[in-house]
Protein backbone atom coordinates (compact mmCIF):
# COMPACT_ATOMS: atom_id res chain seq x y z
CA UNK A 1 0.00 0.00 0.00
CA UNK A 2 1.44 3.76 -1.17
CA UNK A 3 1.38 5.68 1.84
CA UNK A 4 1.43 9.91 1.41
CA UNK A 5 2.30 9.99 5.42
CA UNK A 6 6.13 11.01 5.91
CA UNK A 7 6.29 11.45 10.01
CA UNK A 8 3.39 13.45 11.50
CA UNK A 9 2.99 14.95 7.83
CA UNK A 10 0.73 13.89 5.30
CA UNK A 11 -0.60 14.77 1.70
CA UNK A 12 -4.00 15.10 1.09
CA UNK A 13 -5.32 13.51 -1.76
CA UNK A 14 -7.67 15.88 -2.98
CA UNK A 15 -6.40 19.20 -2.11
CA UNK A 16 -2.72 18.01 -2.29
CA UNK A 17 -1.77 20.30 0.46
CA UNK A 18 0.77 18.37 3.30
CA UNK A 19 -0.72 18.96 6.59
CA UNK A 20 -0.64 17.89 10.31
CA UNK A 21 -1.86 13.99 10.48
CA UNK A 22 -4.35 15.24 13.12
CA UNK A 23 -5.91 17.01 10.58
CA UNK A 24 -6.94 13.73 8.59
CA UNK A 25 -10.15 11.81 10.16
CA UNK A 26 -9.68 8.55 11.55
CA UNK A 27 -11.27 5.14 11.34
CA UNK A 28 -11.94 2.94 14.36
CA UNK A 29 -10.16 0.01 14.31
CA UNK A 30 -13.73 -2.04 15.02
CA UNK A 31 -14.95 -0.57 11.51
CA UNK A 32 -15.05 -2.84 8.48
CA UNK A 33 -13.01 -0.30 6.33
CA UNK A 34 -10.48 0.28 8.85
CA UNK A 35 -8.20 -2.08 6.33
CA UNK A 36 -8.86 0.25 3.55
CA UNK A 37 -6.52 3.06 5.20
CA UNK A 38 -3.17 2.81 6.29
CA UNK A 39 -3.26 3.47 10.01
CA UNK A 40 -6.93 4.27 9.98
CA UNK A 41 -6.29 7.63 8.28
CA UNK A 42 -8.56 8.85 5.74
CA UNK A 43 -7.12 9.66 2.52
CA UNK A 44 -8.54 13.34 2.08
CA UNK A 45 -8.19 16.11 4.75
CA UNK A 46 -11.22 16.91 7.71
CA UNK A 47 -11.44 20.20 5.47
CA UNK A 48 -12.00 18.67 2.40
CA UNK A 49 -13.99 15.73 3.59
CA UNK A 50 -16.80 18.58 4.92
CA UNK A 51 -16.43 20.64 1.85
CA UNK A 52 -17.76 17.50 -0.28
CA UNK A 53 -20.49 16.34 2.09
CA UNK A 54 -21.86 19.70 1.84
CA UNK A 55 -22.05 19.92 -2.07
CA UNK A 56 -23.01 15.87 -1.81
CA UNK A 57 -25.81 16.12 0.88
CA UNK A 58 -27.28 19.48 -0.45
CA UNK A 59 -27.36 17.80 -4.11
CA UNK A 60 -29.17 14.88 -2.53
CA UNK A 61 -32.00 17.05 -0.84
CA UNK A 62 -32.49 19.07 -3.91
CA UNK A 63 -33.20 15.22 -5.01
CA UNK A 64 -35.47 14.29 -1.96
CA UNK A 65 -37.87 17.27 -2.35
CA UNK A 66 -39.75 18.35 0.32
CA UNK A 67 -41.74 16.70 3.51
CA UNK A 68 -44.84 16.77 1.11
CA UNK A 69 -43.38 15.15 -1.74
CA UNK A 70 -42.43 12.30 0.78
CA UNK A 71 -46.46 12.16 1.50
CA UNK A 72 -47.13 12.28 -1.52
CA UNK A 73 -44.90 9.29 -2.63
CA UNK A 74 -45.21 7.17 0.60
CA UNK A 75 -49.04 7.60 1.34
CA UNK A 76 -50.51 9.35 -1.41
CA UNK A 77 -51.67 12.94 0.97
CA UNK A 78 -51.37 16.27 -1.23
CA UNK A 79 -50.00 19.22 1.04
CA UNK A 80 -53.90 20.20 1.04
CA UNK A 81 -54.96 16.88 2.46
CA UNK A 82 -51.94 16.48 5.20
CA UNK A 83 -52.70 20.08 6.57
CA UNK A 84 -56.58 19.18 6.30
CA UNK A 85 -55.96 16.17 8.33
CA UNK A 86 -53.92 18.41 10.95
CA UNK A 87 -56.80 21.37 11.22
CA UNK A 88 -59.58 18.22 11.87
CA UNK A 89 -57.41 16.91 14.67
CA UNK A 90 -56.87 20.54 16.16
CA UNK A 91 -53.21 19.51 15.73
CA UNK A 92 -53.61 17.07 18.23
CA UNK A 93 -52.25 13.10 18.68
CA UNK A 94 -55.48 10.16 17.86
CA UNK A 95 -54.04 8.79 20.70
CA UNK A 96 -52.97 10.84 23.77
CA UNK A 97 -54.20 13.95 22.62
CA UNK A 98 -51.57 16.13 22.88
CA UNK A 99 -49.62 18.40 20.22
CA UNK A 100 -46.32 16.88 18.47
CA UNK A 101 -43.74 15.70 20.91
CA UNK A 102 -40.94 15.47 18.39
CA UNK A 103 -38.48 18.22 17.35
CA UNK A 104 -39.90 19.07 13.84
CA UNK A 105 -43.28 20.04 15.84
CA UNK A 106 -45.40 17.52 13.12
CA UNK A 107 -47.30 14.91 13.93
CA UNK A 108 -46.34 11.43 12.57
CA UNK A 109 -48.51 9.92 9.58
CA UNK A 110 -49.61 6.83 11.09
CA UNK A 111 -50.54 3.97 8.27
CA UNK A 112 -50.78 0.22 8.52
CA UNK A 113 -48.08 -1.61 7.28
CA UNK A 114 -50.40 -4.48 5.57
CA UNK A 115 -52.65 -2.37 3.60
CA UNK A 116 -51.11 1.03 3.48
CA UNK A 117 -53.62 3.16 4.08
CA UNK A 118 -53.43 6.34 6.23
CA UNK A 119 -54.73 5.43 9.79
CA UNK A 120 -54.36 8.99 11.22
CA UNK A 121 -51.76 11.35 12.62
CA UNK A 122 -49.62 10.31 16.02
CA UNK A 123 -47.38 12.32 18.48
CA UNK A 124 -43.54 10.99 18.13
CA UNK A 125 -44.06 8.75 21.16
CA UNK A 126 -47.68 7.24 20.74
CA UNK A 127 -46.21 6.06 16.54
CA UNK A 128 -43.15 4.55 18.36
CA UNK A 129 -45.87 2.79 20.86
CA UNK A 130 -47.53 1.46 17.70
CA UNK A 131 -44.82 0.74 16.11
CA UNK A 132 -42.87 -1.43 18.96
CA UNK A 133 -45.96 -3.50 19.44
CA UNK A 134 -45.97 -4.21 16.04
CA UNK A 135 -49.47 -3.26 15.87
CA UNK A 136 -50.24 -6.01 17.73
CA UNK A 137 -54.01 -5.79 19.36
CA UNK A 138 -52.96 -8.50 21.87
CA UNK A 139 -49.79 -7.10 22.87
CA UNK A 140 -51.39 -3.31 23.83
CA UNK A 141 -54.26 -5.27 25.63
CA UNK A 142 -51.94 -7.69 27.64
CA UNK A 143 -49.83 -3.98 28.31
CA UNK A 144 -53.27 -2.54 29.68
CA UNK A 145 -54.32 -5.02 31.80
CA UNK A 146 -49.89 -5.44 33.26
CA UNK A 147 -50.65 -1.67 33.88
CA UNK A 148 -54.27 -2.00 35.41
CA UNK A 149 -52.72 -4.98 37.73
CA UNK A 150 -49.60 -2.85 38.81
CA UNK A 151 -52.33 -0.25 40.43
C-alpha cells in the first residue's frame, strides 16, 4: 500500500496540500473499512472531507424534495390533504391527545403496514408505541391489563 504519510505529515489527496496527520479523520479500528486506510487515516483532509459532504448532501436534498413530496410518494396525501388532516385533529395526537412531541413540531402519519392506508396522525411517542408492538391488538391489551394490575 502507497502511503502519502512522511512522520506526522501527510498529503492530502484531494487538495494536495501536506498537513498535520491530526488534521486527517480517523477510522476505528472495530470498523469494516479500517483495512482500507493505512493506520486508519482517511485519505482526504477533515477540510475537504466537509467541503464534499456539503455539495453531496445538499445535491441529494435538492433530489429528496420536500416533507410533502415524501407524502405524496409514501401515502398518497397532497400538502392540502396532510394540513386538512392536521386542522380536523386541532393539531392534536389520535391517541394521547396532545400536540407533536418530536423536534420538527409535526405529527407522525400513522398507516398500517399491511394495507397502506393512512390510519391517522400520532405524536412521536404514541407512533413509536404502535410501532414497537408491532401493531399487535394483543400485545397493547396484555400492556393494559400489566398496567391495570400494577395499580
Amino acid at each position: 500500500m502507497i502511503t502519502t504519510q512522511k512522520g506526522n505529515k501527510k498529503l492530502c489527496g484531494k487538495c494536495s496540500i501536506e498537513k498535520d496527520i491530526d488534521e486527517f479523520p480517523r477510522v476505528k479500528p472495530t470498523t469494516k473499512t479500517y483495512k482500507q486506510f493505512k493506520n486508519g487515516i482517511k485519505p482526504w483532509c477533515k477540510d475537504c472531507y466537509r467541503e464534499y459532504n456539503k455539495k453531496y448532501m445538499s445535491e441529494k436534498r435538492k433530489e429528496s424534495g420536500t416533507r410533502y413530496d415524501h407524502f405524496q410518494r409514501k401515502y398518497g396525501l397532497s400538502r392540502e390533504e396532510y394540513h386538512e388532516m392536521h386542522e380536523e385533529r386541532d393539531h392534536k395526537c389520535d391517541i394521547c391527545g396532545q400536540e407533536s412531541d418530536h423536534r420538527y413540531d409535526k405529527l407522525c402519519v400513522d398507516h398500517c403496514h399491511t394495507t397502506g392506508k393512512v390510519r391517522g396522525l400520532l405524536c412521536f411517542s404514541c407512533n413509536v408505541m404502535l410501532g414497537q408492538c408491532k401493531d399487535n391488538i394483543d400485545r397493547l391489551q396484555n400492556a393494559i391489563y400489566y398496567l391495570e394490575k400494577q395499580k
